[in-house]
PDB file of N, CA and C in Angstrom:
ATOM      1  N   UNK A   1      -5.534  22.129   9.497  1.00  0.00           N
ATOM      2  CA  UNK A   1      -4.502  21.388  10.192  1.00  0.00           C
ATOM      3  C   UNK A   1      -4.396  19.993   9.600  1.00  0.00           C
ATOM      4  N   UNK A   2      -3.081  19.519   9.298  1.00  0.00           N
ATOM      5  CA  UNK A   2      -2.775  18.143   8.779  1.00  0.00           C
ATOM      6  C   UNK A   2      -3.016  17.119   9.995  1.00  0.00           C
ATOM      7  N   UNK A   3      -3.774  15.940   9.449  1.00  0.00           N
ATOM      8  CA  UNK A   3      -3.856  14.878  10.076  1.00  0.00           C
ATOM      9  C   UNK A   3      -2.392  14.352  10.060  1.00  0.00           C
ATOM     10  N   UNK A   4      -1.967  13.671  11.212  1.00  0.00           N
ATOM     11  CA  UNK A   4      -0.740  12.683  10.875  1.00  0.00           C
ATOM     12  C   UNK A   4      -0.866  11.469  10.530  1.00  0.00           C
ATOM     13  N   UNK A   5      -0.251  10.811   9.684  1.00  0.00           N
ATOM     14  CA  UNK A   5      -0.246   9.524   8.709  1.00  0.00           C
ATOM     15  C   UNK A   5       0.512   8.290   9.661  1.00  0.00           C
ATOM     16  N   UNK A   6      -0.824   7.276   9.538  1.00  0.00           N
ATOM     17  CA  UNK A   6      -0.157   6.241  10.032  1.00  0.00           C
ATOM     18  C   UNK A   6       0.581   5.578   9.343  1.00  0.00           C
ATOM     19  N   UNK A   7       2.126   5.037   9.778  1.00  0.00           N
ATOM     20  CA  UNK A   7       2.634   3.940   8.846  1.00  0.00           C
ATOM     21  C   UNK A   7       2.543   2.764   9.106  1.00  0.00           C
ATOM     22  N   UNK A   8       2.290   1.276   8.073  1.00  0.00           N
ATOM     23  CA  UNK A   8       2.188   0.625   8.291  1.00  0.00           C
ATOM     24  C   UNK A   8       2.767  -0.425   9.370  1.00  0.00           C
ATOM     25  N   UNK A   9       1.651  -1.271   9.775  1.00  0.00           N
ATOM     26  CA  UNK A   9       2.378  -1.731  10.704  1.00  0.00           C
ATOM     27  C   UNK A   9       2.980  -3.667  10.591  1.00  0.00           C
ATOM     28  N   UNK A  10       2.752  -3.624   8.963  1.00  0.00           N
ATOM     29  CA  UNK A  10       2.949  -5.343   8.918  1.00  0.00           C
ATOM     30  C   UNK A  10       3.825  -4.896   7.184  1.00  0.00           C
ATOM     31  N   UNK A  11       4.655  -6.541   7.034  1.00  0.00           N
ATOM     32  CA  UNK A  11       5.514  -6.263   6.428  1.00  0.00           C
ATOM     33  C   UNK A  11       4.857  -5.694   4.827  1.00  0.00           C
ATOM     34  N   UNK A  12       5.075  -4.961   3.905  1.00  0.00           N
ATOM     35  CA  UNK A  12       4.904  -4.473   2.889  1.00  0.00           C
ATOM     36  C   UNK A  12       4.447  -5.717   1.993  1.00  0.00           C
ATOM     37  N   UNK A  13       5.384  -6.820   1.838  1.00  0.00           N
ATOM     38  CA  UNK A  13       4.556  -7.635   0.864  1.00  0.00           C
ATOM     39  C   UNK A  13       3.500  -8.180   1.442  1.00  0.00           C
ATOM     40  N   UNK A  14       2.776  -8.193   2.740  1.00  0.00           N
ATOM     41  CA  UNK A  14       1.849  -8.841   3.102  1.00  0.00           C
ATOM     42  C   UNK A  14       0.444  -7.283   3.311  1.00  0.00           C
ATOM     43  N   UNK A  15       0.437  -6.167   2.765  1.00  0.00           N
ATOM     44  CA  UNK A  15      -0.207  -5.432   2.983  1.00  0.00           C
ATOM     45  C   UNK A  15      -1.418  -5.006   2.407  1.00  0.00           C
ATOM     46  N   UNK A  16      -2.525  -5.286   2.926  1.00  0.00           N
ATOM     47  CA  UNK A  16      -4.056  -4.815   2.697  1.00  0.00           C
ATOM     48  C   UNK A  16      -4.523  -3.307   2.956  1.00  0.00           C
ATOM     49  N   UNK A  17      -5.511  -3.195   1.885  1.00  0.00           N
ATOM     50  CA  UNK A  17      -5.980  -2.161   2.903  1.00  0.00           C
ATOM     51  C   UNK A  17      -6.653  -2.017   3.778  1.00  0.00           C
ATOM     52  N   UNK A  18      -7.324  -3.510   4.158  1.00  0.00           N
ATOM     53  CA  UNK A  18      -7.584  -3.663   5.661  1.00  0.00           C
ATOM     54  C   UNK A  18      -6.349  -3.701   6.694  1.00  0.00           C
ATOM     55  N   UNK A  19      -5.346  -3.260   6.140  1.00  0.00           N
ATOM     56  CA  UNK A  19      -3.890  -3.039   7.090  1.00  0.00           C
ATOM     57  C   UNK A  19      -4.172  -1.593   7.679  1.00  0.00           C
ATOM     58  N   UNK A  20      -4.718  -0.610   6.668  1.00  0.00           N
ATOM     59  CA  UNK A  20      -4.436   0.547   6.466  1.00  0.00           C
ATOM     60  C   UNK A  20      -5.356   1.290   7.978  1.00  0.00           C
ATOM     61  N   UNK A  21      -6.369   0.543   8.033  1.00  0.00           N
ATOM     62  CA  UNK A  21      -7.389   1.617   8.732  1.00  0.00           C
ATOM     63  C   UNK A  21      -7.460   1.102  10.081  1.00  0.00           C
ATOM     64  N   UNK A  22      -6.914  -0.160  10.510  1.00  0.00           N
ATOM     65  CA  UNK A  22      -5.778  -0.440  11.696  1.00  0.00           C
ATOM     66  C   UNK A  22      -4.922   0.615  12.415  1.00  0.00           C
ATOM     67  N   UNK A  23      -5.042   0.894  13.557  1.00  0.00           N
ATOM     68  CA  UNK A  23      -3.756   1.388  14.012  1.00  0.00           C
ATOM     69  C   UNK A  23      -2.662   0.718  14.160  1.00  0.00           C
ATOM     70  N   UNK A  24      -1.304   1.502  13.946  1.00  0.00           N
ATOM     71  CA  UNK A  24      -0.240   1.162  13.337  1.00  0.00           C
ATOM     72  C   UNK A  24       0.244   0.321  15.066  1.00  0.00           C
ATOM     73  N   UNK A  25       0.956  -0.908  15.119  1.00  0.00           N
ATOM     74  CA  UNK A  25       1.194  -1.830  16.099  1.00  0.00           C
ATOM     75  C   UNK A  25       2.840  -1.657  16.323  1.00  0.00           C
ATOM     76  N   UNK A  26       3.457  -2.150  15.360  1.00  0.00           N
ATOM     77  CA  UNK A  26       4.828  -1.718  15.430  1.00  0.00           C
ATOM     78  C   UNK A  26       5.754  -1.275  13.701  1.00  0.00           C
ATOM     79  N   UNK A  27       5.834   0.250  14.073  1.00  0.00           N
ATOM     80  CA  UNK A  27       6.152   0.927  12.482  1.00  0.00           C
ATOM     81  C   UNK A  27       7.110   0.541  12.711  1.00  0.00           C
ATOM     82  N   UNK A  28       7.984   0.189  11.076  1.00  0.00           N
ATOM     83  CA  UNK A  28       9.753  -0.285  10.759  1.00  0.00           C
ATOM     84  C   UNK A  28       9.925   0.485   9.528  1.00  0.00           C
ATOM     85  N   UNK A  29      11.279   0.002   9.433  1.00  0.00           N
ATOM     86  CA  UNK A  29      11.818   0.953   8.291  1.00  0.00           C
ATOM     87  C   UNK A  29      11.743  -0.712   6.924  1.00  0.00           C
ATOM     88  N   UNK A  30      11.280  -0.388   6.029  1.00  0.00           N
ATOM     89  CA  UNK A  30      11.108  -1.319   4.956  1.00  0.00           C
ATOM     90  C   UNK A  30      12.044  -0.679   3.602  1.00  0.00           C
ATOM     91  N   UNK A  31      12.714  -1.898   2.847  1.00  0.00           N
ATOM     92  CA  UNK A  31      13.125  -1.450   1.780  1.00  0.00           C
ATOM     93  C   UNK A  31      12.406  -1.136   0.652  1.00  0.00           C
ATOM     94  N   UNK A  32      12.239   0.018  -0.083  1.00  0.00           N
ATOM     95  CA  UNK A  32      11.708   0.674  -1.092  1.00  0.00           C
ATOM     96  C   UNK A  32      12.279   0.889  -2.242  1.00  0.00           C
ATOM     97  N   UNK A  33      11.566   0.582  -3.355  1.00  0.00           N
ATOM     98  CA  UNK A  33      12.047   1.199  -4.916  1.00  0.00           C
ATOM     99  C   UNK A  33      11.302   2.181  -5.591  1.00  0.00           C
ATOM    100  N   UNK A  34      11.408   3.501  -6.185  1.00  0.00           N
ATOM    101  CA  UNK A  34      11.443   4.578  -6.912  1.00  0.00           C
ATOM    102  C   UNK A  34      10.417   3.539  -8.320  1.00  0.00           C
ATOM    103  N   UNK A  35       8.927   3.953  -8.461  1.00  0.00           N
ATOM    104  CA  UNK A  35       8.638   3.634  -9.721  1.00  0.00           C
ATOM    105  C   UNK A  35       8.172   4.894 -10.453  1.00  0.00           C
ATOM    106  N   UNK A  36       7.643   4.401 -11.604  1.00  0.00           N
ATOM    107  CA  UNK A  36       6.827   5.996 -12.576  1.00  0.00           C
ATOM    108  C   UNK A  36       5.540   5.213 -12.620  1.00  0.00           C
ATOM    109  N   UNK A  37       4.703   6.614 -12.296  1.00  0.00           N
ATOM    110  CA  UNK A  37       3.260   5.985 -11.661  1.00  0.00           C
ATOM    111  C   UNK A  37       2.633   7.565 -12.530  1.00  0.00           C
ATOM    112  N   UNK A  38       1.313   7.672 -13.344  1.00  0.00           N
ATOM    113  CA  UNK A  38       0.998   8.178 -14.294  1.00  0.00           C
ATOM    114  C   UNK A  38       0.465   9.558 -13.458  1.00  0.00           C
ATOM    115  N   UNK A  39       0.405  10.039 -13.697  1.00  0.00           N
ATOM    116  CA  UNK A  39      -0.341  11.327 -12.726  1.00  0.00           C
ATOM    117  C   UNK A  39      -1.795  11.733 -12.284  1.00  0.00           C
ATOM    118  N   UNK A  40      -2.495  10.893 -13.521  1.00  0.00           N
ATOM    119  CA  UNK A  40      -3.823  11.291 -13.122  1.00  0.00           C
ATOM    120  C   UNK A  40      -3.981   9.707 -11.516  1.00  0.00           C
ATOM    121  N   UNK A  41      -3.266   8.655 -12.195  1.00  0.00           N
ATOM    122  CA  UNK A  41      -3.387   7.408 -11.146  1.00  0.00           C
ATOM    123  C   UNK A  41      -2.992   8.042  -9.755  1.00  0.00           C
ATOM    124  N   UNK A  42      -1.903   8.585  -9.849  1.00  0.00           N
ATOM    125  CA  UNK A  42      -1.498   9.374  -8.607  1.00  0.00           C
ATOM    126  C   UNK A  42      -2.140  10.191  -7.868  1.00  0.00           C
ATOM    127  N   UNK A  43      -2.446  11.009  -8.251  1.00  0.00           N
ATOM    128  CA  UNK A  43      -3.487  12.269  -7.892  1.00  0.00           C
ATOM    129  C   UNK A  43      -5.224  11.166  -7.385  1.00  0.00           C
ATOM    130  N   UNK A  44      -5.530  10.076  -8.039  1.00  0.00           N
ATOM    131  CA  UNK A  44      -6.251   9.638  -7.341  1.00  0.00           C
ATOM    132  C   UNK A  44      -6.131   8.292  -6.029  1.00  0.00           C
ATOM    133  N   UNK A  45      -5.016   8.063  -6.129  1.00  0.00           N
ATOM    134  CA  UNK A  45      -4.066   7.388  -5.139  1.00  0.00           C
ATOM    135  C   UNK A  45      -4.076   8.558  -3.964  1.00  0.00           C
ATOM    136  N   UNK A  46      -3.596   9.481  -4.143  1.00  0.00           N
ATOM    137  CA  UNK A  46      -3.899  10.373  -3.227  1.00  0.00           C
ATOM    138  C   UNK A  46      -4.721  10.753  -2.462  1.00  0.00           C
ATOM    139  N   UNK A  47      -5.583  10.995  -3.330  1.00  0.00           N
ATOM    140  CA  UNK A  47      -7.455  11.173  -2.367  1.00  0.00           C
ATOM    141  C   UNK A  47      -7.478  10.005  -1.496  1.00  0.00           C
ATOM    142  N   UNK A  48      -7.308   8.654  -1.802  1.00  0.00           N
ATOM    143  CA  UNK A  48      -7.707   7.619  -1.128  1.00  0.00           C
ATOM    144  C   UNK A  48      -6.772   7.582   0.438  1.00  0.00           C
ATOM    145  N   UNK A  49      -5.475   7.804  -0.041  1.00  0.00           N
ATOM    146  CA  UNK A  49      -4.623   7.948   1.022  1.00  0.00           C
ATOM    147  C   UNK A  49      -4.932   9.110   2.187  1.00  0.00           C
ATOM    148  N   UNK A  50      -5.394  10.004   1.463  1.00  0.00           N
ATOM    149  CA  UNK A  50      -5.859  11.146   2.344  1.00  0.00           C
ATOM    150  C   UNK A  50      -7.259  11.013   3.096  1.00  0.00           C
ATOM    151  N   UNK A  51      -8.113  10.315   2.635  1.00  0.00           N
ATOM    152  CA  UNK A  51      -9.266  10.032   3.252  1.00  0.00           C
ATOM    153  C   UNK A  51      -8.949   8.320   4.598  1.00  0.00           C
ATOM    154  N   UNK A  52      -7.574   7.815   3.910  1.00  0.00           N
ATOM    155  CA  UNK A  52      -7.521   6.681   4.768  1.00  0.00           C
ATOM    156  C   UNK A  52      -6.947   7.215   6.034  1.00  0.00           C
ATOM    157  N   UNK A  53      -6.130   8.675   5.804  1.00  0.00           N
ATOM    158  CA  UNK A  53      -4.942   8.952   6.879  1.00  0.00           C
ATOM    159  C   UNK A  53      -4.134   8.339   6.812  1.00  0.00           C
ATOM    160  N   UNK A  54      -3.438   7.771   5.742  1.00  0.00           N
ATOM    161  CA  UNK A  54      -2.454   6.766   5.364  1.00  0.00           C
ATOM    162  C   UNK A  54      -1.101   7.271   4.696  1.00  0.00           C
ATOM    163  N   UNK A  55       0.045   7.257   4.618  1.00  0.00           N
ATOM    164  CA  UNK A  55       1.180   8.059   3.201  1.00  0.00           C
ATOM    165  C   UNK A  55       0.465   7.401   2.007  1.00  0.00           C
ATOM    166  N   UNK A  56       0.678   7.975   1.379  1.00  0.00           N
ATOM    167  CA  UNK A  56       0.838   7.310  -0.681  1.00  0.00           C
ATOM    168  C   UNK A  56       0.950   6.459  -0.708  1.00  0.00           C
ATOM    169  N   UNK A  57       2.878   6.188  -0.056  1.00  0.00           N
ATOM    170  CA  UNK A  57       3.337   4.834  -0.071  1.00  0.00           C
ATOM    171  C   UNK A  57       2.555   3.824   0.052  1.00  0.00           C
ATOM    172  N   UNK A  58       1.980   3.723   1.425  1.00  0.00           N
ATOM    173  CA  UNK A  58       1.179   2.387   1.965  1.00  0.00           C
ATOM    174  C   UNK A  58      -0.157   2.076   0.720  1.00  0.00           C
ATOM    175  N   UNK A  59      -1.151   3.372   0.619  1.00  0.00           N
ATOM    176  CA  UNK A  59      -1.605   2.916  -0.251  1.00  0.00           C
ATOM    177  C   UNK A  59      -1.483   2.379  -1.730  1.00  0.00           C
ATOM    178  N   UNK A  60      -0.472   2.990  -2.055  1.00  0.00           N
ATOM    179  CA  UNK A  60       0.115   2.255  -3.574  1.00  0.00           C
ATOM    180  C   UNK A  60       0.259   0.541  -3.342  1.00  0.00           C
ATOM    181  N   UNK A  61       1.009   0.292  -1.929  1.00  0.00           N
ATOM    182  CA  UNK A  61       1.974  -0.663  -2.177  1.00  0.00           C
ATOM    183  C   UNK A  61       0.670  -1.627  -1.716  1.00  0.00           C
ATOM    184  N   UNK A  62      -0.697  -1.099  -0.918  1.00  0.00           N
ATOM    185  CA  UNK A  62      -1.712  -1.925  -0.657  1.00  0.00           C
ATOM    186  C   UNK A  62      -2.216  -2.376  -1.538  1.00  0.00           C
ATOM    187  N   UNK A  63      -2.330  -1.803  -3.178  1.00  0.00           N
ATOM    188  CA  UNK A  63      -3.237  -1.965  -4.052  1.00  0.00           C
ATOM    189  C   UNK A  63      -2.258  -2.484  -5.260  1.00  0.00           C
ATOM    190  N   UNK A  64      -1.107  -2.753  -5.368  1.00  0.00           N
ATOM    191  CA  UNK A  64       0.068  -3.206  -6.019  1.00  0.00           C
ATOM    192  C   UNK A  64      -0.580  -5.147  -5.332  1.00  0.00           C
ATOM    193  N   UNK A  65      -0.415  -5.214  -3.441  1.00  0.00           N
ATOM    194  CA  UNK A  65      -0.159  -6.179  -2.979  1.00  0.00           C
ATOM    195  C   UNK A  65      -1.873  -7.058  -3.596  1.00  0.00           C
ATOM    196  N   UNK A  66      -2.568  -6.490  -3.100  1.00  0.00           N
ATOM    197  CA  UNK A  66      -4.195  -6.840  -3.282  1.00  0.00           C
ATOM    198  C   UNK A  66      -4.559  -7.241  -4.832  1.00  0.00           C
ATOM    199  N   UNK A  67      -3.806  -6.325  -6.086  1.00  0.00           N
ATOM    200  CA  UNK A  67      -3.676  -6.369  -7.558  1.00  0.00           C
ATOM    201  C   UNK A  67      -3.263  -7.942  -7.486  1.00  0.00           C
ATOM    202  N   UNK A  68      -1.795  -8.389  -7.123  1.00  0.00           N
ATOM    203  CA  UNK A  68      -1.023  -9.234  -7.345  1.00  0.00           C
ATOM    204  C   UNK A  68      -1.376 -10.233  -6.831  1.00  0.00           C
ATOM    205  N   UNK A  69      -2.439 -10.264  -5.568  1.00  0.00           N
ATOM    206  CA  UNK A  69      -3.433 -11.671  -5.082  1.00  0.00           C
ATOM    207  C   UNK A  69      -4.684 -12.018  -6.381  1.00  0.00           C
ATOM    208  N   UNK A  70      -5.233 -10.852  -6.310  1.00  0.00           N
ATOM    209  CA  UNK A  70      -6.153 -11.499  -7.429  1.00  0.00           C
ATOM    210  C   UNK A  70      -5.634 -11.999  -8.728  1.00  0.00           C
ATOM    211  N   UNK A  71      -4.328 -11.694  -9.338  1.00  0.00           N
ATOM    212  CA  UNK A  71      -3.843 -12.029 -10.238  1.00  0.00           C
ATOM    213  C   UNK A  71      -3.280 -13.404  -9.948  1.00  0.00           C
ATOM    214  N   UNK A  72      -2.905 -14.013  -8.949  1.00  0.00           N
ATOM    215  CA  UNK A  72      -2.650 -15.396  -8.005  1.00  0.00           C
ATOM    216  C   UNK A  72      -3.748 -16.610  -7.916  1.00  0.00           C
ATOM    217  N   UNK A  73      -4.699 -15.739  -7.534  1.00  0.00           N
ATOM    218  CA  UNK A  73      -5.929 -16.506  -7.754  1.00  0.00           C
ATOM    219  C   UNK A  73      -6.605 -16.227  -9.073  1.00  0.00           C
ATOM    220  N   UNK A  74      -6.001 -16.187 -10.386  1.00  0.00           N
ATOM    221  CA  UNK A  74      -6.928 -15.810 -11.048  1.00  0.00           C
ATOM    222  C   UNK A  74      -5.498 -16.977 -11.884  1.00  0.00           C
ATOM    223  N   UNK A  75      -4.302 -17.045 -11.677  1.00  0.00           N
ATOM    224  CA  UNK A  75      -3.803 -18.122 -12.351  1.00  0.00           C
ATOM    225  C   UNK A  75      -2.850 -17.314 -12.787  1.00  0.00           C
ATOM    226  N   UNK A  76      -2.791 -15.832 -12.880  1.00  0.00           N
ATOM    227  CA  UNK A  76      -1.590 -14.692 -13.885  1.00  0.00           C
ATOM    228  C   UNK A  76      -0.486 -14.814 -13.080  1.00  0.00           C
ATOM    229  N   UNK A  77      -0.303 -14.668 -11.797  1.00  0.00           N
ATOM    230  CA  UNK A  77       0.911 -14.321 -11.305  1.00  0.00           C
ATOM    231  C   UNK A  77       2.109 -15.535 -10.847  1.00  0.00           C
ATOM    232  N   UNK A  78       2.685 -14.823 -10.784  1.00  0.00           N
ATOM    233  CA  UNK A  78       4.150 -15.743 -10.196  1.00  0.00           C
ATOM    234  C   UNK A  78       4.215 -16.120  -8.726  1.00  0.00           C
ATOM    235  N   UNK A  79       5.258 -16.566  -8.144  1.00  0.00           N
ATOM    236  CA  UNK A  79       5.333 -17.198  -7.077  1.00  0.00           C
ATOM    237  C   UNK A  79       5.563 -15.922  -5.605  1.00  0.00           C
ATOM    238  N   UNK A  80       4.975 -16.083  -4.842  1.00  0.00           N
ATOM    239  CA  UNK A  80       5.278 -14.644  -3.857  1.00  0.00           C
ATOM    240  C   UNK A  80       6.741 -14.648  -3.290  1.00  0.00           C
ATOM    241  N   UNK A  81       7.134 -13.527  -3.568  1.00  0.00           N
ATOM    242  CA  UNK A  81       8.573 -13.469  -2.796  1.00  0.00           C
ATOM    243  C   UNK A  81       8.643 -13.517  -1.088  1.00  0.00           C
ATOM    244  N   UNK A  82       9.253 -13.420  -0.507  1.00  0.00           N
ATOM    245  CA  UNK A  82       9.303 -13.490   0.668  1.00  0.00           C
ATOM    246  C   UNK A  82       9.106 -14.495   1.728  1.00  0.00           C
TER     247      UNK A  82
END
């Protein structure tokens, strides 16, 4: 039997995966873009999502958001949108 997937409950650019293992407070509909993501990365994006009880989505976009802080504090990245 499938577990059901929580969706996040805070806005996408502000998302951890200490968001993830939270129960969801108030789910919304967020705007999304279509990327190409390699298959073996995927397939292990997956496991993680499946062990969090989480969609894909959230976890991709947790580890995209968490990537792009350390790259902030590390001096690489640009200015945060939003």
């Amino acid at each position: 039997m499938k577990r059901a997937r929580k969706a996040p409950d805070v806005s996408l650019t502000d998302l951890r995966f200490s968001d993830l293992v939270r129960s969801p407070r108030n789910p919304g509909g967020h705007r999304l873009a279509n990327l190409k993501v390699p298959v073996d990365v995927l397939a292990r994006v997956h496991q993680v999502a499946r062990r969090l009880g989480v969609t894909k989505t959230a976890a991709i976009v947790a580890l995209l958001n968490e990537g792009l802080a350390a790259a902030r504090r590390r001096g690489l990245g640009g200015r945060r949108a939003g």
